[in-house]
N, C-alpha and C. Protein backbone atom coordinates (compact mmCIF):
# COMPACT_ATOMS: atom_id res chain seq x y z
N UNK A 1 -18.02 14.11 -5.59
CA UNK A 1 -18.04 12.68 -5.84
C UNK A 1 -19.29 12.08 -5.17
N UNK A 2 -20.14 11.68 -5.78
CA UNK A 2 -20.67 10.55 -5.37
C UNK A 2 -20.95 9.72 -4.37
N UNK A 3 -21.79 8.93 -3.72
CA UNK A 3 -21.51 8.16 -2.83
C UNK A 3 -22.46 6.95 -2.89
N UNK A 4 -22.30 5.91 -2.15
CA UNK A 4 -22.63 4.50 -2.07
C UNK A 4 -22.88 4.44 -0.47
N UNK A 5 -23.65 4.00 -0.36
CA UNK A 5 -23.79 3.76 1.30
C UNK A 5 -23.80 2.51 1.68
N UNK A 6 -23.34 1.92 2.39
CA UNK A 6 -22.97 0.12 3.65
C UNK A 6 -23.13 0.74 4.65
N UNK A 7 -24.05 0.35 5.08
CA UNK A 7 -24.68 0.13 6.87
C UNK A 7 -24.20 -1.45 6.92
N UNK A 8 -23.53 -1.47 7.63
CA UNK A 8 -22.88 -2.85 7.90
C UNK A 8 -23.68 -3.30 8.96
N UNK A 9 -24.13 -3.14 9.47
CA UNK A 9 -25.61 -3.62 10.63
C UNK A 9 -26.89 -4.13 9.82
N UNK A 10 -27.05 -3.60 8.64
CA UNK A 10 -28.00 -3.72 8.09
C UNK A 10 -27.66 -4.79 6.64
N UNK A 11 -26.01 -4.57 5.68
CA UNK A 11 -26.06 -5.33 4.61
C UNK A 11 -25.10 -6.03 4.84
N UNK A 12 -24.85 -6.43 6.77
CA UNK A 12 -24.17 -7.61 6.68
C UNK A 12 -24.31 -8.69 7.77
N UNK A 13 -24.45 -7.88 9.44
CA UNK A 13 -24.87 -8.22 10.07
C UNK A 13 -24.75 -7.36 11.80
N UNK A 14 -25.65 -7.79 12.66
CA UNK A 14 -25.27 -6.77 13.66
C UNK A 14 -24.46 -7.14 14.76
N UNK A 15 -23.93 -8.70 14.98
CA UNK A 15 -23.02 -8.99 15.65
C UNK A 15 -22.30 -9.37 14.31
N UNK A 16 -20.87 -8.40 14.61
CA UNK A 16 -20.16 -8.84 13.71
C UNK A 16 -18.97 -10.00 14.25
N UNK A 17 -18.24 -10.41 14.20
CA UNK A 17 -18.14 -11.95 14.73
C UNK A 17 -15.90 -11.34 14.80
N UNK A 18 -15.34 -12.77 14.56
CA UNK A 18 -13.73 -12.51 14.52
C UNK A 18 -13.04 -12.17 13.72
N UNK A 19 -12.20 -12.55 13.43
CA UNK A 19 -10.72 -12.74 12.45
C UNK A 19 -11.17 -13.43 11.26
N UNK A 20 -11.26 -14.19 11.44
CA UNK A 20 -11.47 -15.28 10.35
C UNK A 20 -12.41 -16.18 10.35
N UNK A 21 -13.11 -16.63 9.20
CA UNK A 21 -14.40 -17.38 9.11
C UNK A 21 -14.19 -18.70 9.84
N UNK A 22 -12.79 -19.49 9.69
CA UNK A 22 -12.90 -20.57 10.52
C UNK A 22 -12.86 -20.26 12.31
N UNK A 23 -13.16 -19.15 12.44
CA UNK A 23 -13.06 -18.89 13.69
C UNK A 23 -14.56 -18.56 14.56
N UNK A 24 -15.29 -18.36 13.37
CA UNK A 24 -16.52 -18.37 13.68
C UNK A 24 -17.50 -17.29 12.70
N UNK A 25 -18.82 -17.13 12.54
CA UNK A 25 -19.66 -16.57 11.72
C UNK A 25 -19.61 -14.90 11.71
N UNK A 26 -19.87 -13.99 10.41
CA UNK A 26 -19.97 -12.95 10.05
C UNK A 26 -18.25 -12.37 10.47
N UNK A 27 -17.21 -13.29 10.17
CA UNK A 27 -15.89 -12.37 10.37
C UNK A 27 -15.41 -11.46 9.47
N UNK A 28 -14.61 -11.13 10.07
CA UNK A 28 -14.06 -9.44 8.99
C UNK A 28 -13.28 -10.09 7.69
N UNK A 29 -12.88 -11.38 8.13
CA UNK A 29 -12.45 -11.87 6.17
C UNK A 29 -13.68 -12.14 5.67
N UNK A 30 -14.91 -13.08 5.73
CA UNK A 30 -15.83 -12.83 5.54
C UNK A 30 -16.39 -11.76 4.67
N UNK A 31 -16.63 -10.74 5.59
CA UNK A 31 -17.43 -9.37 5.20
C UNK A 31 -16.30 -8.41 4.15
N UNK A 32 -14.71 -8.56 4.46
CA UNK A 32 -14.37 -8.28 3.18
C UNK A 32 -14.32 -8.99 1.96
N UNK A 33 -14.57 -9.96 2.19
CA UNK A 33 -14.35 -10.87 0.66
C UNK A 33 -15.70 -11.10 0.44
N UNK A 34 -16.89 -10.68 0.90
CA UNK A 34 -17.83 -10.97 0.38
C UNK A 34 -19.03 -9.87 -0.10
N UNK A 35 -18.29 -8.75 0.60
CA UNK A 35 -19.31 -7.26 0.60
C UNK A 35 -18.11 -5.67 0.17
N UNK A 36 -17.02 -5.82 1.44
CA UNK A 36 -16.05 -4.69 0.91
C UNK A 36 -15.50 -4.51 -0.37
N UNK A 37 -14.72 -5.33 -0.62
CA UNK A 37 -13.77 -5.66 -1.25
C UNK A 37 -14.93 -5.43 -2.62
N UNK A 38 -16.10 -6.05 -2.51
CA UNK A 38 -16.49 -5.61 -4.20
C UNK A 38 -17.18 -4.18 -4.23
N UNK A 39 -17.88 -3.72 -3.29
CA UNK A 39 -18.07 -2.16 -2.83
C UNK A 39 -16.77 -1.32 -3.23
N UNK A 40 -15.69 -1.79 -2.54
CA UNK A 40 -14.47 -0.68 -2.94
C UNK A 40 -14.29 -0.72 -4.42
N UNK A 41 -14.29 -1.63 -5.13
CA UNK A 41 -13.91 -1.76 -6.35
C UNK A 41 -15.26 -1.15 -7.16
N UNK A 42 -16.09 -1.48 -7.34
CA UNK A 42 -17.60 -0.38 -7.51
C UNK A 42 -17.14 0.68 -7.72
N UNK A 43 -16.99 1.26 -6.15
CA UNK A 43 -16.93 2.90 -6.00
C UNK A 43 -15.58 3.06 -7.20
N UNK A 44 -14.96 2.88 -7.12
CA UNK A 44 -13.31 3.06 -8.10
C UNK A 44 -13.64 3.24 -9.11
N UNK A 45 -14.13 1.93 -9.16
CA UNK A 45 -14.68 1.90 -11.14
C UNK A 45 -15.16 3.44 -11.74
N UNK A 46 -16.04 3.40 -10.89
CA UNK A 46 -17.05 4.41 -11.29
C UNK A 46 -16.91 5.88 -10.60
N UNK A 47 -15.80 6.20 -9.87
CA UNK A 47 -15.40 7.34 -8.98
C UNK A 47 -16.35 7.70 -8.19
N UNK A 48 -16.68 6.89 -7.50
CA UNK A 48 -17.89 7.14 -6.13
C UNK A 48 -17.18 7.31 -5.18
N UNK A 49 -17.81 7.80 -3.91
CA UNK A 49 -17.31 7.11 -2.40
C UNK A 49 -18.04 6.30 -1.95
N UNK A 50 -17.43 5.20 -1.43
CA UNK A 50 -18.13 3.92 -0.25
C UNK A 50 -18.42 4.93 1.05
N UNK A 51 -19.39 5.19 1.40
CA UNK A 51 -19.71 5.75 2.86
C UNK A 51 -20.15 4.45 3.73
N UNK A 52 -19.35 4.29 4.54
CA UNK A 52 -19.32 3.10 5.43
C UNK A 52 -19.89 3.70 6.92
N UNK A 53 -20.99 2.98 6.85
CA UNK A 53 -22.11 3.54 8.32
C UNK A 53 -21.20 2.27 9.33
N UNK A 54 -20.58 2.56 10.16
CA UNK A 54 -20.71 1.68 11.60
C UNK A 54 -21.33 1.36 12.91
N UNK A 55 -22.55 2.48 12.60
CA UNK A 55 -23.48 2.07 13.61
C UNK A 55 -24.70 1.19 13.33
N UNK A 56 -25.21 0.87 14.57
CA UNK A 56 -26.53 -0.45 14.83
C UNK A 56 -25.56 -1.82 14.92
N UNK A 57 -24.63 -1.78 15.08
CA UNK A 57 -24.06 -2.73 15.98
C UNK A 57 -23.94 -3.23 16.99
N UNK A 58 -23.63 -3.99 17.65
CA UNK A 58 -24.01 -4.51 18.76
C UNK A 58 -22.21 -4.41 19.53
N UNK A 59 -20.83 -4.11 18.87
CA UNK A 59 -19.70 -3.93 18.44
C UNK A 59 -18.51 -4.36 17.82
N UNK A 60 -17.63 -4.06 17.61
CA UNK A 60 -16.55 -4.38 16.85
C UNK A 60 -15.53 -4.72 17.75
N UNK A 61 -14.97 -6.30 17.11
CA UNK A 61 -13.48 -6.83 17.79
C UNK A 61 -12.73 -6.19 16.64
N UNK A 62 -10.98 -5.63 17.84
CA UNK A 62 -10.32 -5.16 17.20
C UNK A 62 -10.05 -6.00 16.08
N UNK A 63 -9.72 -7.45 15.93
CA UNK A 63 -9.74 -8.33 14.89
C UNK A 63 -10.34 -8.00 13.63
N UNK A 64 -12.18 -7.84 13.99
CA UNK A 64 -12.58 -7.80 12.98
C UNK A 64 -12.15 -6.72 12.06
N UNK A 65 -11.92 -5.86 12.72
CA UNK A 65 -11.69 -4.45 11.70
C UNK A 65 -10.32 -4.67 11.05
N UNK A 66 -9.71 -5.21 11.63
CA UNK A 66 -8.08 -5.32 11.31
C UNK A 66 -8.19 -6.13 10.04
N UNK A 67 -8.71 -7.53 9.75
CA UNK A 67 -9.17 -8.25 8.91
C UNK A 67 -9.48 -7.42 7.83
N UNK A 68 -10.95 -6.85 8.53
CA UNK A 68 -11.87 -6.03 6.98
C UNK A 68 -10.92 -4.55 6.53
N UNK A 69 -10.41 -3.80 6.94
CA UNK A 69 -9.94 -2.61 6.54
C UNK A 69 -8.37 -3.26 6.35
N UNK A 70 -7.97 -3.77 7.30
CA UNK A 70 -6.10 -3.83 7.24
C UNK A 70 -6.28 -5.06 6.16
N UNK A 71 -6.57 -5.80 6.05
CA UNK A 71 -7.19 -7.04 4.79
C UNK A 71 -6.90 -6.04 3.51
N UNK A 72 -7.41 -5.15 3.61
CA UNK A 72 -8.52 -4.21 2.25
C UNK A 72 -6.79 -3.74 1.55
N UNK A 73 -6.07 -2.88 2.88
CA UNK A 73 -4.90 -2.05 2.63
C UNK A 73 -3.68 -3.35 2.13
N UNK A 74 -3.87 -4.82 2.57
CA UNK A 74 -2.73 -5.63 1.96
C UNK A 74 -2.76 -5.82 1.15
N UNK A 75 -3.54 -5.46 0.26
CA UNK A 75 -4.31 -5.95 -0.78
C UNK A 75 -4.24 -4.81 -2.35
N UNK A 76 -4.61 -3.46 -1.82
CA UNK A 76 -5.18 -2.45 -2.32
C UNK A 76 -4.26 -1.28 -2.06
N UNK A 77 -3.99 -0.50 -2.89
CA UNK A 77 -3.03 0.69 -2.26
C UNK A 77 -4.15 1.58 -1.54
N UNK A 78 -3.49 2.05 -0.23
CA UNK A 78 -3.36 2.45 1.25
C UNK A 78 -3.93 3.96 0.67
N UNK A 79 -3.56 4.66 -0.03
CA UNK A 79 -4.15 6.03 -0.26
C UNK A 79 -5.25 6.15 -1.06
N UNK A 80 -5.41 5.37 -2.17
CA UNK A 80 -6.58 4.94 -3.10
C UNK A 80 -7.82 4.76 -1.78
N UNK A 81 -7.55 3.80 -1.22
CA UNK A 81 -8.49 3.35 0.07
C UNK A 81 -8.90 4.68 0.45
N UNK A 82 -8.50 5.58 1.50
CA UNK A 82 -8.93 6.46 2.22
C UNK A 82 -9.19 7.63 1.10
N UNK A 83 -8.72 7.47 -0.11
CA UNK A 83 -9.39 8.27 -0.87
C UNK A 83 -11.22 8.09 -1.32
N UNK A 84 -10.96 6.55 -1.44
CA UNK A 84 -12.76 6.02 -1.80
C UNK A 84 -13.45 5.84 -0.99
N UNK A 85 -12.99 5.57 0.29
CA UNK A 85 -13.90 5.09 1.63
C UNK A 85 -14.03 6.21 2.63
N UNK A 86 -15.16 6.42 2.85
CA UNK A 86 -15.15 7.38 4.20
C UNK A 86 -15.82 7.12 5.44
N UNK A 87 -15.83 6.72 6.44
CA UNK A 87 -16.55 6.42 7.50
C UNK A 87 -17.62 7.23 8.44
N UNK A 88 -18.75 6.82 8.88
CA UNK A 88 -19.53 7.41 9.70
C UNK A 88 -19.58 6.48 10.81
N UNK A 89 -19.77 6.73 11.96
CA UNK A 89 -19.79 6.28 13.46
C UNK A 89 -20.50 7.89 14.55
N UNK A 90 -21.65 7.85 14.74
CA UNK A 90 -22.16 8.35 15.75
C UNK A 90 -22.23 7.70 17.19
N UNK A 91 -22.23 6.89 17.39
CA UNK A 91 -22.03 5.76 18.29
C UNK A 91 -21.07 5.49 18.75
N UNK A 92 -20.20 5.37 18.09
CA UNK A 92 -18.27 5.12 18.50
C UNK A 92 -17.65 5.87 17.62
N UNK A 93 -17.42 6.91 17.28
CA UNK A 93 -16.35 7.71 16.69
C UNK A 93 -15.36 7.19 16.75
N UNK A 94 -14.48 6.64 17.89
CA UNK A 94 -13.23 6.47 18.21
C UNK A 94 -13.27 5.43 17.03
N UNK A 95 -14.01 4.55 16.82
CA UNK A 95 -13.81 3.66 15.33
C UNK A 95 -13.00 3.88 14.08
N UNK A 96 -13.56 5.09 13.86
CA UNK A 96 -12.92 5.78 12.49
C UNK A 96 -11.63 5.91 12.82
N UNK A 97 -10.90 6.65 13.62
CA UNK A 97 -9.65 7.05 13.93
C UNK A 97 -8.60 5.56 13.84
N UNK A 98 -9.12 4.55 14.67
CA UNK A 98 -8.84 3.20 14.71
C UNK A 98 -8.91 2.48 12.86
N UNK A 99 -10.12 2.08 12.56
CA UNK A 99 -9.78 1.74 11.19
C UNK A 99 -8.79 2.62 10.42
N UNK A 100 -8.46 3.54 10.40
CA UNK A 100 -7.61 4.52 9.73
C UNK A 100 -6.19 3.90 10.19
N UNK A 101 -6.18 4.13 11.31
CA UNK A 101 -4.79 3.68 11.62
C UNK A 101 -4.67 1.97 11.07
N UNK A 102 -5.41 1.08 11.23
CA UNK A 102 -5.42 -0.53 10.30
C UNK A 102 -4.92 -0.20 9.27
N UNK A 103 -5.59 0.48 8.47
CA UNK A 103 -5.04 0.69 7.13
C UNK A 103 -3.98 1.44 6.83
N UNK A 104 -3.12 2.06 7.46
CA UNK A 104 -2.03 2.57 7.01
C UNK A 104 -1.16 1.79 8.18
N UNK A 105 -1.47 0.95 8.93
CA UNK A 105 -0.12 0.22 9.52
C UNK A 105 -0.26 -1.30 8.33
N UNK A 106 -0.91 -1.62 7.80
CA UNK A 106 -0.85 -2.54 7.12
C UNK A 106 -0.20 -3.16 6.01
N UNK A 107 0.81 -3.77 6.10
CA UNK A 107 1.69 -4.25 5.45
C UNK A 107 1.71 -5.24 3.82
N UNK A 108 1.60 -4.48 2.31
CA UNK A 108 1.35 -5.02 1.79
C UNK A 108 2.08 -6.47 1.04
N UNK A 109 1.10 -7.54 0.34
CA UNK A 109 1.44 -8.78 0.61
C UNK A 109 2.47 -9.36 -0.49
């Protein structure tokens, strides 16, 4: 399969910010409703993978990720997801393990 690459440092921003946009700039609803969310659907369409870079950050609130990935899974079926998306983190590994777990504790809506 295929792949698509998001450096999220680079096609979104490098302080990534909170929870929610009224909470302040570049949040994880934000960056899914304005970059993920049409990336995941891309890759689907067309049977790619989203390779999601998480480094060149400056770092991640647990919020934000919870938002952008656990957002993604209320939304989207939970195995489809980790089937299209795959993560890279040289920098924080422990990331990946963490978004993984967002998305399968996430409760759909």
């Amino acid at each position: 399969m295929e792949g698509l690459k998001l450096k999220i440092s680079e096609q979104f921003t490098e302080t990534p910010g909170p929870r929610f946009r009224d909470e302040g700039s570049f949040s994880g609803e934000e960056f899914r409703e304005t970059i993920l969310e049409k990336k995941y659907l891309e890759c689907k369409k067309y049977n790619k993978k989203l390779i999601i870079d998480l480094d060149g950050t400056f770092g991640y609130g647990t919020s934000f990720l919870e938002e952008a990935f656990g957002g993604l899974a209320r939304k989207y079926d939970k195995e489809e997801i980790l089937e299209y998306i795959e993560f890279i983190s040289l920098e924080e590994p422990y990331l990946i393990d963490n978004i993984i777990d967002y998305i399968n504790e996430a409760e759909r809506m």
